[in-house]
PDB file of N, CA and C in Angstrom:
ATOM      1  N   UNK A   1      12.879  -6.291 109.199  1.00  0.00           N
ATOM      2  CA  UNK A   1      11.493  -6.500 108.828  1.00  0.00           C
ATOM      3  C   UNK A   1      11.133  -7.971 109.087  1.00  0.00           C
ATOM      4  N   UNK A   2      10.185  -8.341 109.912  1.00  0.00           N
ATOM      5  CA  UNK A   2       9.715  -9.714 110.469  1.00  0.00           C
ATOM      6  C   UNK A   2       9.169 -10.237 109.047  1.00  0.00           C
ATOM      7  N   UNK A   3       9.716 -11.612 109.325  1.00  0.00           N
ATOM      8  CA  UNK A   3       8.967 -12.262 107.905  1.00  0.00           C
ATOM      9  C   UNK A   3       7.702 -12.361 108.220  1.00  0.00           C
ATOM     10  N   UNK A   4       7.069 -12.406 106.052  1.00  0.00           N
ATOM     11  CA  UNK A   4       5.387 -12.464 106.269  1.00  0.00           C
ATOM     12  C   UNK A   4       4.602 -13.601 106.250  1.00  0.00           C
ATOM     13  N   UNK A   5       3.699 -13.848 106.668  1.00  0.00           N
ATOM     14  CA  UNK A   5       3.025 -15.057 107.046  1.00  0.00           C
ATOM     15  C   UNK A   5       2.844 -16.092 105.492  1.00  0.00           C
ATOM     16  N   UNK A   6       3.259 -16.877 105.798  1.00  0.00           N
ATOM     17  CA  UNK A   6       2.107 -17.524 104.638  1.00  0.00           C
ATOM     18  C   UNK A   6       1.114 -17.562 104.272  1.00  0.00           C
ATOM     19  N   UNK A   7       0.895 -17.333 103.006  1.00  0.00           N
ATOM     20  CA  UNK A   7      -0.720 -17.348 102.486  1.00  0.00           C
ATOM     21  C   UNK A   7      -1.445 -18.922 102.349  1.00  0.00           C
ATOM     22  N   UNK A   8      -2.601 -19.397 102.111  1.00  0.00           N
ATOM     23  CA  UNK A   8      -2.555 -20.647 101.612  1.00  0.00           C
ATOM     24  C   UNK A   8      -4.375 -20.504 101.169  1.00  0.00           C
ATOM     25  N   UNK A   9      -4.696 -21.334 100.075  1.00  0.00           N
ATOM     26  CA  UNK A   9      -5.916 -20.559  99.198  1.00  0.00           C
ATOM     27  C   UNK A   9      -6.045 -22.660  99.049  1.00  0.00           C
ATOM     28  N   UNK A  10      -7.524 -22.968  98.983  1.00  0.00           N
ATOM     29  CA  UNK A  10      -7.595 -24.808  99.199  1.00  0.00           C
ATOM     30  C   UNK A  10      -8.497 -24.345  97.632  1.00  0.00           C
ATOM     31  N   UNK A  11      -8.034 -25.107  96.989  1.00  0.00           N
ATOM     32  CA  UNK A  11      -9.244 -25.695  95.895  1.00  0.00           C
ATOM     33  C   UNK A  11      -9.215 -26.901  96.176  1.00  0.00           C
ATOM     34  N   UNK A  12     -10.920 -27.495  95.884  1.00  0.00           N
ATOM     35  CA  UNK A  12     -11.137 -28.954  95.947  1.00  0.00           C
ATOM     36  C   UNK A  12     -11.713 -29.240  94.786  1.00  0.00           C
ATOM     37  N   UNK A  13     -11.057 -30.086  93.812  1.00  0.00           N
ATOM     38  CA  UNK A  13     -11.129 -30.977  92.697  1.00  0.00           C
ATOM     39  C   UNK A  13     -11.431 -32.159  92.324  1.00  0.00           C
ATOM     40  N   UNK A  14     -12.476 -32.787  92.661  1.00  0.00           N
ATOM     41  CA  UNK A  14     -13.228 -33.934  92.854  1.00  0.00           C
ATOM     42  C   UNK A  14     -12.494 -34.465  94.503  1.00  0.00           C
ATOM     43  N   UNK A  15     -11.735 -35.417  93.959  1.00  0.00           N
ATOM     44  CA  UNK A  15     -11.194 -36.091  95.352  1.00  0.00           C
ATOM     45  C   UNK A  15      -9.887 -35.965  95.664  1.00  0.00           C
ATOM     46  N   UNK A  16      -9.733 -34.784  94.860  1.00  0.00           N
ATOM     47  CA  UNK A  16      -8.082 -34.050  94.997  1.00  0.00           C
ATOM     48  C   UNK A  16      -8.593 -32.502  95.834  1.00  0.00           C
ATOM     49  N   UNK A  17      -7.020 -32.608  96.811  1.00  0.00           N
ATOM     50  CA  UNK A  17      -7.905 -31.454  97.181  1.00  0.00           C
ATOM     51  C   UNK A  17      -6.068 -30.583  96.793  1.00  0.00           C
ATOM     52  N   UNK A  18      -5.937 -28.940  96.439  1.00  0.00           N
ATOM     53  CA  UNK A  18      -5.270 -28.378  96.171  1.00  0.00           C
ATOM     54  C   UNK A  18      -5.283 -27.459  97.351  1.00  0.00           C
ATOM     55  N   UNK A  19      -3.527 -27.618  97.640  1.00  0.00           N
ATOM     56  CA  UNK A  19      -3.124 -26.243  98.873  1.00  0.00           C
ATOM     57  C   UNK A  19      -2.103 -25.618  98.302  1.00  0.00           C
ATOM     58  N   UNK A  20      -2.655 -23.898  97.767  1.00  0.00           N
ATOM     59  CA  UNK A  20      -1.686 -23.177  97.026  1.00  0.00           C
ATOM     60  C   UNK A  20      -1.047 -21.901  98.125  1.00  0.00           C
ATOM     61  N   UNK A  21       0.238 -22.897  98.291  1.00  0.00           N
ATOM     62  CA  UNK A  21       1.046 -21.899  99.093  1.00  0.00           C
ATOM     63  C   UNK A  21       1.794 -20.594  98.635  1.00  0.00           C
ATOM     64  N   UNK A  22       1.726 -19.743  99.705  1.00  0.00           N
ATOM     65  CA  UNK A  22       2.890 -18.253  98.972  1.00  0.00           C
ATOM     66  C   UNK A  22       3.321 -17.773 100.117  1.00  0.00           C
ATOM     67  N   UNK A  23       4.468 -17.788 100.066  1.00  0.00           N
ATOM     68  CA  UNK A  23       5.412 -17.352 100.809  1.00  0.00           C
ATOM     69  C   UNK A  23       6.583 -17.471 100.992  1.00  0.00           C
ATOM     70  N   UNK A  24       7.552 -17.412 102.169  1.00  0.00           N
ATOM     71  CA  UNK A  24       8.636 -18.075 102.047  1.00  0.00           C
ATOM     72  C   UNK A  24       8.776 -19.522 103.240  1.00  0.00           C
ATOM     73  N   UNK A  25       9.124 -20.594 103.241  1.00  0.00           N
ATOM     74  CA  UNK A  25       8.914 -21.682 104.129  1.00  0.00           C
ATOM     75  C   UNK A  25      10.226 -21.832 104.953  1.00  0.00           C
ATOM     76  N   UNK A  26      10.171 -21.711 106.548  1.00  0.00           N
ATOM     77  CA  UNK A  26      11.081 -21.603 107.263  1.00  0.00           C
ATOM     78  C   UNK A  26      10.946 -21.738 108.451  1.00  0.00           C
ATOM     79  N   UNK A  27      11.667 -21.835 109.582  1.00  0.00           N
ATOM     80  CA  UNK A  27      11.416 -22.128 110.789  1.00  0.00           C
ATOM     81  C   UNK A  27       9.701 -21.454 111.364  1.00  0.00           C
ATOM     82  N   UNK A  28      10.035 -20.194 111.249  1.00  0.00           N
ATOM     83  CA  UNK A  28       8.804 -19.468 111.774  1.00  0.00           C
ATOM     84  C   UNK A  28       7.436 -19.783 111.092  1.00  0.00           C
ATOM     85  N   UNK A  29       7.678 -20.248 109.495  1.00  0.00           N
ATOM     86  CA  UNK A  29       6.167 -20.471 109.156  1.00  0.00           C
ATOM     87  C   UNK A  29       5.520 -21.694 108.954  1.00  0.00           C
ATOM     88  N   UNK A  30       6.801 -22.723 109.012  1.00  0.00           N
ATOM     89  CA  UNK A  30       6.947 -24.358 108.458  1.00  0.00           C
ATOM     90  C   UNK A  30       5.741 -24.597 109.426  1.00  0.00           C
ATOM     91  N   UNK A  31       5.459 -24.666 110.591  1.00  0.00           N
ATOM     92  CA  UNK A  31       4.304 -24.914 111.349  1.00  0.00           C
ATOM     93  C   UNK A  31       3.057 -24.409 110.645  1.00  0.00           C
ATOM     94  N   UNK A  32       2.442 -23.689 110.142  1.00  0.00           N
ATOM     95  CA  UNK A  32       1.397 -23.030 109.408  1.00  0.00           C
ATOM     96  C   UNK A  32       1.264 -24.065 108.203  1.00  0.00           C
ATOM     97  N   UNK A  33       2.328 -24.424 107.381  1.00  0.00           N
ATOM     98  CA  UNK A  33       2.032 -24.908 106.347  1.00  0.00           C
ATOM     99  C   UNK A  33       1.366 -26.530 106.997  1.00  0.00           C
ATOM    100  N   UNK A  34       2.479 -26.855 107.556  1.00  0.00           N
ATOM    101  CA  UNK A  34       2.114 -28.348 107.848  1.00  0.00           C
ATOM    102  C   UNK A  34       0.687 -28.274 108.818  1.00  0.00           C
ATOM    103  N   UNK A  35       0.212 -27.469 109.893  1.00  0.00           N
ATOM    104  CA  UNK A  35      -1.377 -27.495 110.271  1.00  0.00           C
ATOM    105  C   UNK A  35      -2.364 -27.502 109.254  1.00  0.00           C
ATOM    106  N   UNK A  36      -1.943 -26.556 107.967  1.00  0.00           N
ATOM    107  CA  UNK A  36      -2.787 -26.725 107.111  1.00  0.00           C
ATOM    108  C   UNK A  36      -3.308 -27.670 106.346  1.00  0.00           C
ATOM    109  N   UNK A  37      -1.608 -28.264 105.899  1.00  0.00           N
ATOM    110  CA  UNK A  37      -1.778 -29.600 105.070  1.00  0.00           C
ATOM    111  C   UNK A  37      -2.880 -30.795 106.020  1.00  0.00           C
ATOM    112  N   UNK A  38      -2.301 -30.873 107.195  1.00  0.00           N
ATOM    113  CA  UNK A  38      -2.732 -31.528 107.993  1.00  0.00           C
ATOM    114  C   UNK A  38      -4.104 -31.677 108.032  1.00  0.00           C
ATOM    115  N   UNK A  39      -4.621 -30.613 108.160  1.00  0.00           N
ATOM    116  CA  UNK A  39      -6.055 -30.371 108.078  1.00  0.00           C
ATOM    117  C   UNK A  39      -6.750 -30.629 107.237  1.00  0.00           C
ATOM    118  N   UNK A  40      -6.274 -30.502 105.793  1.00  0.00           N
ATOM    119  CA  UNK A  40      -6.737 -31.311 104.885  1.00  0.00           C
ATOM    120  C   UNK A  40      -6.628 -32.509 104.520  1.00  0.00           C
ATOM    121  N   UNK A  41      -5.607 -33.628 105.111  1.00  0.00           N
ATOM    122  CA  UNK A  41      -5.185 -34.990 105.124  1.00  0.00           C
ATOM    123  C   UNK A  41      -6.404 -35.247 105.863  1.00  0.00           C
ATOM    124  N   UNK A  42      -6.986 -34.665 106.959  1.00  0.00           N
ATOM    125  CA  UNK A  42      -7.890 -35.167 108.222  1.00  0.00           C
ATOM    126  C   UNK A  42      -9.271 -35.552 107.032  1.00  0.00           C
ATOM    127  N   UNK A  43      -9.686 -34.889 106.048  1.00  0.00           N
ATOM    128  CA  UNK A  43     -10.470 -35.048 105.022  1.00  0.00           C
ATOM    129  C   UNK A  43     -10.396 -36.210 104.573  1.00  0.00           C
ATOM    130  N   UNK A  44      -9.235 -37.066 104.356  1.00  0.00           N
ATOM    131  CA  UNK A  44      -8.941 -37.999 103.475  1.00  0.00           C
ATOM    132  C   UNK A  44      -8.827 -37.953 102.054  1.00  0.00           C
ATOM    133  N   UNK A  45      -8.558 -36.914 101.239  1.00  0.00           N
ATOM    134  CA  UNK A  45      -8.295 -36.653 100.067  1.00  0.00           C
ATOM    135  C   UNK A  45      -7.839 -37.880  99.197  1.00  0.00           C
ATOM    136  N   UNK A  46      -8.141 -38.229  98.398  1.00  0.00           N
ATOM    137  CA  UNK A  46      -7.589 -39.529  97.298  1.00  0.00           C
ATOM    138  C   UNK A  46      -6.168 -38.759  97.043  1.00  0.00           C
ATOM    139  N   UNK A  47      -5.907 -37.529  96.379  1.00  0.00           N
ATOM    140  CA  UNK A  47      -4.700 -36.795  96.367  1.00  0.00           C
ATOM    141  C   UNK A  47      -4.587 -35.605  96.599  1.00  0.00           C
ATOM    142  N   UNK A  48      -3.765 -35.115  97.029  1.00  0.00           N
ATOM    143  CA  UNK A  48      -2.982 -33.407  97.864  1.00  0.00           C
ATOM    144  C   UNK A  48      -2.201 -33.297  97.132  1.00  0.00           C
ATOM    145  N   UNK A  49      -2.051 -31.796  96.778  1.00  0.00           N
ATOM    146  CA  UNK A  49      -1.386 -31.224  95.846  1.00  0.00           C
ATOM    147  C   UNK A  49      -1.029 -29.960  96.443  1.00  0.00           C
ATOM    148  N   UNK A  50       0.311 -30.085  96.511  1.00  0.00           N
ATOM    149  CA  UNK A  50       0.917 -28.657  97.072  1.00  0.00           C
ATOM    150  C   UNK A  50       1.248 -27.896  96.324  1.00  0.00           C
ATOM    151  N   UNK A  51       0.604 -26.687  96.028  1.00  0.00           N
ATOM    152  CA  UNK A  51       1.170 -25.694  94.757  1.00  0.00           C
ATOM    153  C   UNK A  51       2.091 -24.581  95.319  1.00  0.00           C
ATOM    154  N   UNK A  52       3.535 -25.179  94.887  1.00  0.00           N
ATOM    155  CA  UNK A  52       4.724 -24.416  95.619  1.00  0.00           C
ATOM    156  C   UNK A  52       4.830 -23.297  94.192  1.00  0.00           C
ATOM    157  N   UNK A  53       4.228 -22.630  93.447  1.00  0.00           N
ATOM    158  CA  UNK A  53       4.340 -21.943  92.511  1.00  0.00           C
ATOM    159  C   UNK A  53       4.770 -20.618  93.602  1.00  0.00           C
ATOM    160  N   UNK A  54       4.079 -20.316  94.332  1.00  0.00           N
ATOM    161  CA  UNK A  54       4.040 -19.069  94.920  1.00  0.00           C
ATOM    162  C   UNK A  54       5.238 -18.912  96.183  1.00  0.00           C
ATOM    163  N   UNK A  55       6.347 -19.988  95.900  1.00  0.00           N
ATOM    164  CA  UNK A  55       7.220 -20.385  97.419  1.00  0.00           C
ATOM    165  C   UNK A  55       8.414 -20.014  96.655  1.00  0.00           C
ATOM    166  N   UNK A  56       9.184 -18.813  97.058  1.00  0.00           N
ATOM    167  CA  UNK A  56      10.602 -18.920  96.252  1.00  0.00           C
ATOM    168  C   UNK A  56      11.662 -19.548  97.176  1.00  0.00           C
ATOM    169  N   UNK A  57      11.465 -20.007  98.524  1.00  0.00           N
ATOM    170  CA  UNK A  57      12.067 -20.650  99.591  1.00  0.00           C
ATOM    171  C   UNK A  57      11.547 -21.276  99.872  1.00  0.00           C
ATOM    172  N   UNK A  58      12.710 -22.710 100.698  1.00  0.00           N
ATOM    173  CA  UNK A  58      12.104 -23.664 101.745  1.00  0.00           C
ATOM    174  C   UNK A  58      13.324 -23.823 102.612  1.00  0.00           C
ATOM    175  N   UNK A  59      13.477 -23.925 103.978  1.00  0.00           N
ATOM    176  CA  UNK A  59      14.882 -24.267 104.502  1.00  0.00           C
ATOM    177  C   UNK A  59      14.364 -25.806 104.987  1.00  0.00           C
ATOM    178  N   UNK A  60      15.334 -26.184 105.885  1.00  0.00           N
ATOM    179  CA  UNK A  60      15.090 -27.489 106.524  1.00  0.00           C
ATOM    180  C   UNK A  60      13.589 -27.704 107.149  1.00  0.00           C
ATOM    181  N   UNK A  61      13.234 -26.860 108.032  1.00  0.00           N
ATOM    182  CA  UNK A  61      12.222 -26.870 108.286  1.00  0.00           C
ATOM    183  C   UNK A  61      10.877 -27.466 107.774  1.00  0.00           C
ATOM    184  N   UNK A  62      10.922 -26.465 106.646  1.00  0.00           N
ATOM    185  CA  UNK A  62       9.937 -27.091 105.878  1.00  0.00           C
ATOM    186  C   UNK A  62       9.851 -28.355 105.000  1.00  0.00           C
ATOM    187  N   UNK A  63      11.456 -28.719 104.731  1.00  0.00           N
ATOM    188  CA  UNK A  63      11.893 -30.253 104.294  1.00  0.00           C
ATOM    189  C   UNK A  63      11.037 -31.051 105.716  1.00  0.00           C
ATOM    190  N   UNK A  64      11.176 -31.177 106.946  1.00  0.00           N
ATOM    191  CA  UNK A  64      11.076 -31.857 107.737  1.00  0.00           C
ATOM    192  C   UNK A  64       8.981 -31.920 107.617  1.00  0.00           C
ATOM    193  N   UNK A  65       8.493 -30.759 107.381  1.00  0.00           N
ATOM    194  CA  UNK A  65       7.437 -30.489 107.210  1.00  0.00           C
ATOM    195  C   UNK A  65       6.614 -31.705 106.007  1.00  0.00           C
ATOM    196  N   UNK A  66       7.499 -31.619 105.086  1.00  0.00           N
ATOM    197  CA  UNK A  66       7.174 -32.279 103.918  1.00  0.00           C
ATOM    198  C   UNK A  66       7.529 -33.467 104.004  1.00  0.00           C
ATOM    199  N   UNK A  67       8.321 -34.110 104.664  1.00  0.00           N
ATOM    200  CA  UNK A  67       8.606 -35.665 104.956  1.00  0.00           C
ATOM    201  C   UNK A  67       7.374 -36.154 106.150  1.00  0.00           C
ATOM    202  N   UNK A  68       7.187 -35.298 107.413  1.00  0.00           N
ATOM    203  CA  UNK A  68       6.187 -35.502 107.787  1.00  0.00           C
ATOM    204  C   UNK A  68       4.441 -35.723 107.086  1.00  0.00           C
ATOM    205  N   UNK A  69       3.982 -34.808 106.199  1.00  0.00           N
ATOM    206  CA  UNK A  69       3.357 -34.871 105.989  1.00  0.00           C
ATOM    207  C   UNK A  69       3.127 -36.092 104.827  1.00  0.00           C
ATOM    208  N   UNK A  70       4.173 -36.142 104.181  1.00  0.00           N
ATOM    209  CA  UNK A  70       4.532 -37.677 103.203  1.00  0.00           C
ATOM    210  C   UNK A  70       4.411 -38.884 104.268  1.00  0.00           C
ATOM    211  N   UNK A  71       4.211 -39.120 105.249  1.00  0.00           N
ATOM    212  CA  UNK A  71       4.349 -40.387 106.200  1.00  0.00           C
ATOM    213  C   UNK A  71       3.029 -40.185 106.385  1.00  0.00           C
ATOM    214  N   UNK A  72       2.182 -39.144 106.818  1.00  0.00           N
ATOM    215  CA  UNK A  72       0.592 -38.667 107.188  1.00  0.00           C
ATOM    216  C   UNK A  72       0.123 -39.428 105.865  1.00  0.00           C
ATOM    217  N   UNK A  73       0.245 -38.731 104.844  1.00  0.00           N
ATOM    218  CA  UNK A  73      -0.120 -39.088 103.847  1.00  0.00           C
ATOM    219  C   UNK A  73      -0.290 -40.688 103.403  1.00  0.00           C
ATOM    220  N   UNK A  74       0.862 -41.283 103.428  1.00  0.00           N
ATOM    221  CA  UNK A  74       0.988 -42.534 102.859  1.00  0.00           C
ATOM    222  C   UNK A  74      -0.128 -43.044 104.331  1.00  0.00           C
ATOM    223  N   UNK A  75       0.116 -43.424 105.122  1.00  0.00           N
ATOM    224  CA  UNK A  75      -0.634 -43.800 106.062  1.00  0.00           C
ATOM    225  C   UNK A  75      -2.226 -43.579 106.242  1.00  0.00           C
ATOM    226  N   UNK A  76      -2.589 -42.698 104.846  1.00  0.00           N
ATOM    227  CA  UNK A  76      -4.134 -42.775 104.677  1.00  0.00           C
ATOM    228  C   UNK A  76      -4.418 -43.214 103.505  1.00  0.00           C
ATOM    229  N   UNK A  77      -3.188 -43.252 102.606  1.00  0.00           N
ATOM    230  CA  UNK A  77      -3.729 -43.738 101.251  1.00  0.00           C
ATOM    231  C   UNK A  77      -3.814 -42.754 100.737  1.00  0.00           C
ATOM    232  N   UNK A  78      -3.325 -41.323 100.885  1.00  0.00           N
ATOM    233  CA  UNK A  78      -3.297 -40.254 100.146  1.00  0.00           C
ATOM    234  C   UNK A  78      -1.749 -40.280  99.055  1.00  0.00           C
ATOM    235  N   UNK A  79      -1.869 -39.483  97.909  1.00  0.00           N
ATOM    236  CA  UNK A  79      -0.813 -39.083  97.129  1.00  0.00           C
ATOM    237  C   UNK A  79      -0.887 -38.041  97.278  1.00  0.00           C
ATOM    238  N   UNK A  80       0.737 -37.867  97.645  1.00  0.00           N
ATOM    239  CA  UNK A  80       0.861 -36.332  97.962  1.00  0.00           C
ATOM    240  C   UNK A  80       1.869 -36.096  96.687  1.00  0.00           C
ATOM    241  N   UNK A  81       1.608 -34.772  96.345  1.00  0.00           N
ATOM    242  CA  UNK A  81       2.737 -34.347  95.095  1.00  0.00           C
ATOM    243  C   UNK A  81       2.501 -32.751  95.501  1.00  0.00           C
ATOM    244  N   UNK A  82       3.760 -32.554  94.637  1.00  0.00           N
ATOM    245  CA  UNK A  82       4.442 -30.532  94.557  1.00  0.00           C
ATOM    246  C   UNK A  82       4.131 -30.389  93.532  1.00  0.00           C
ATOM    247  N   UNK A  83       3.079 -29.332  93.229  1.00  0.00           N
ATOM    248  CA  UNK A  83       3.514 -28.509  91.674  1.00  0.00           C
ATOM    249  C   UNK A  83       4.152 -27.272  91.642  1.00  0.00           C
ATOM    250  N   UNK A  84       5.092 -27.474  90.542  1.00  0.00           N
ATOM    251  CA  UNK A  84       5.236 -26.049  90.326  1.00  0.00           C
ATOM    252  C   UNK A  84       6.568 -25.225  90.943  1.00  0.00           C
ATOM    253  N   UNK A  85       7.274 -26.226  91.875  1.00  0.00           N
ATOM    254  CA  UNK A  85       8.096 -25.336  92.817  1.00  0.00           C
ATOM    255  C   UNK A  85       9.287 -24.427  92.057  1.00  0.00           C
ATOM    256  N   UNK A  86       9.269 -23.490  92.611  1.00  0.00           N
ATOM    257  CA  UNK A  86       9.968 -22.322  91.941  1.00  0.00           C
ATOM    258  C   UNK A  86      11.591 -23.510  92.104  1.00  0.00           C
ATOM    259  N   UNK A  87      12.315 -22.597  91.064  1.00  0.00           N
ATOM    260  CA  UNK A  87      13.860 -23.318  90.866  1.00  0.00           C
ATOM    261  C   UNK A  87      14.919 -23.837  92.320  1.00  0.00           C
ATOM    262  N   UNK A  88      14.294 -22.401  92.999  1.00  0.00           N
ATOM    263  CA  UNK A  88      15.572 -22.826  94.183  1.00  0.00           C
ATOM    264  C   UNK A  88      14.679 -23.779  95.005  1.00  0.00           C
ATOM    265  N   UNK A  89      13.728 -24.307  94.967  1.00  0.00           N
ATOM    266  CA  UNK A  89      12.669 -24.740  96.089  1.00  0.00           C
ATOM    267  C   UNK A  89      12.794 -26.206  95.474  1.00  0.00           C
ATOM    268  N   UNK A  90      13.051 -26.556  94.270  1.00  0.00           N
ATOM    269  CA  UNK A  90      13.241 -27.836  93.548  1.00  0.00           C
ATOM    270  C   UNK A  90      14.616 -28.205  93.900  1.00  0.00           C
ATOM    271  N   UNK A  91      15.843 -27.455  93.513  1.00  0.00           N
ATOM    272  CA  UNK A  91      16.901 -27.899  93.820  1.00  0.00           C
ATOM    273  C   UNK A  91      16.970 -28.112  95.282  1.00  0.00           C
ATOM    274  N   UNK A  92      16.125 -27.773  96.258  1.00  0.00           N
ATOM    275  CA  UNK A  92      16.367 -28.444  97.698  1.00  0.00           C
ATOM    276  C   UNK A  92      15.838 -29.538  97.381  1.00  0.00           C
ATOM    277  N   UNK A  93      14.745 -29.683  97.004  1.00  0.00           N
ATOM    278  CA  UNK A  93      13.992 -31.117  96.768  1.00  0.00           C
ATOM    279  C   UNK A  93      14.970 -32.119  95.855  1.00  0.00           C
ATOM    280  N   UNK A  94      15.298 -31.609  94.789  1.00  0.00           N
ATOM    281  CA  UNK A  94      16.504 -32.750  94.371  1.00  0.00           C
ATOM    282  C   UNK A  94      17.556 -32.847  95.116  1.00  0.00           C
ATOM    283  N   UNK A  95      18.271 -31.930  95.789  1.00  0.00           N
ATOM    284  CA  UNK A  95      19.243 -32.356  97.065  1.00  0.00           C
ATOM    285  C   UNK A  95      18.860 -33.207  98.133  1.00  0.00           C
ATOM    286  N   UNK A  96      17.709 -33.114  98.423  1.00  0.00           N
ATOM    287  CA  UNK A  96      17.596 -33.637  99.616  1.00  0.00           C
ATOM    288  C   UNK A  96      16.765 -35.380  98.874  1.00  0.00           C
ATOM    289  N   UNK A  97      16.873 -35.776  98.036  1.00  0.00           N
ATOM    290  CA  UNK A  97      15.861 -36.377  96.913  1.00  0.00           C
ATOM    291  C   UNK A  97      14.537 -36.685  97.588  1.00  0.00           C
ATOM    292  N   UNK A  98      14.149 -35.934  97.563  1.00  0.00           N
ATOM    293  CA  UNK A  98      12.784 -35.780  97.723  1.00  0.00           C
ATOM    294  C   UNK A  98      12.123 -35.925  96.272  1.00  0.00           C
ATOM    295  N   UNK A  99      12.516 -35.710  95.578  1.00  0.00           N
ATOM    296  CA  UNK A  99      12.143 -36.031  94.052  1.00  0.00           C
ATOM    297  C   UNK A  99      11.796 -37.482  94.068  1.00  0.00           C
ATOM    298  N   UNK A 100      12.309 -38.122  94.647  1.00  0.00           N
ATOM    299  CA  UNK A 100      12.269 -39.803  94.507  1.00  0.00           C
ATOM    300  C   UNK A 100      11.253 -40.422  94.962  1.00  0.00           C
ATOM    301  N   UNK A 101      10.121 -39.522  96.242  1.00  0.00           N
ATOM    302  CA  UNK A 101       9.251 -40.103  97.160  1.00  0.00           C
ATOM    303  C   UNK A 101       8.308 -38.992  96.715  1.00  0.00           C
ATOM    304  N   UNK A 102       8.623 -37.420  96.193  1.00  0.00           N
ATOM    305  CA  UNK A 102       7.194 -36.997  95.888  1.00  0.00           C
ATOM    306  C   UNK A 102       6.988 -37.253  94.492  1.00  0.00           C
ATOM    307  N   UNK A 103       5.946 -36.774  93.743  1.00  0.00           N
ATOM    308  CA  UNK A 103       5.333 -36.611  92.702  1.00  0.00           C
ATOM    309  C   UNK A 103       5.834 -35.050  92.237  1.00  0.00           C
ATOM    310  N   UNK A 104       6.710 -34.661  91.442  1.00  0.00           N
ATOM    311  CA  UNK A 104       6.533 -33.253  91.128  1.00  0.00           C
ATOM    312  C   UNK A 104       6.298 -32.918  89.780  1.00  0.00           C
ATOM    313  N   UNK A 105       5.063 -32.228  89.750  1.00  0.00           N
ATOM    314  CA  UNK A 105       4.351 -31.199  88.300  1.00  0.00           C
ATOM    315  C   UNK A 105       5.061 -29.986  88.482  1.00  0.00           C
ATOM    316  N   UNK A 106       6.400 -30.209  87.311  1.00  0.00           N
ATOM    317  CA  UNK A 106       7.063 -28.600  86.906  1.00  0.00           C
ATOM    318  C   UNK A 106       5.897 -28.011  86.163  1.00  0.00           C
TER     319      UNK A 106
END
């Protein structure tokens, strides 16, 4: 069974803008997430907020996704932070310490 696409739903909150992802994050979809994010960095958001509530995975991919978009980010003056990431999606983020450079709302 081919994996399913990612979902992604934008709320905008004054000068925060929210991207609530669902799916699983991986070679095949890591591109989707990061065009999206992207697309909303192009806005200039004061802060981005990735709501990994709905992500029970991330492989490398999407690590590489999220360091990219952390360099986009800093380079506009945006704060980027994770809320929410399900357990196994955090323990990549504390392995890889990504904890140290994002913002994360358990």
């Amino acid at each position: 069974m081919p994996p399913r696409p990612l979902t992604f739903d934008i709320i905008r909150d004054g000068d925060a803008a929210v991207l609530e992802v669902a799916g699983e994050i991986d070679m095949a979809t890591a591109p989707a997430l990061e065009e999206a994010a992207l697309a909303l960095l192009e806005e200039r958001p004061h802060r981005l907020v990735l709501d990994f509530a709905g992500v029970p995975f991330c492989d490398s991919s999407g690590i590489g996704v999220l360091v990219r978009l952390y360099n986009k980010a800093s380079t506009t003056g945006c704060r980027l932070s994770i809320r929410q990431p399900m357990p196994n999606v955090r323990a990549i983020l504390d392995m890889t310490a990504l904890t140290r450079i994002f913002h994360i709302d358990d």
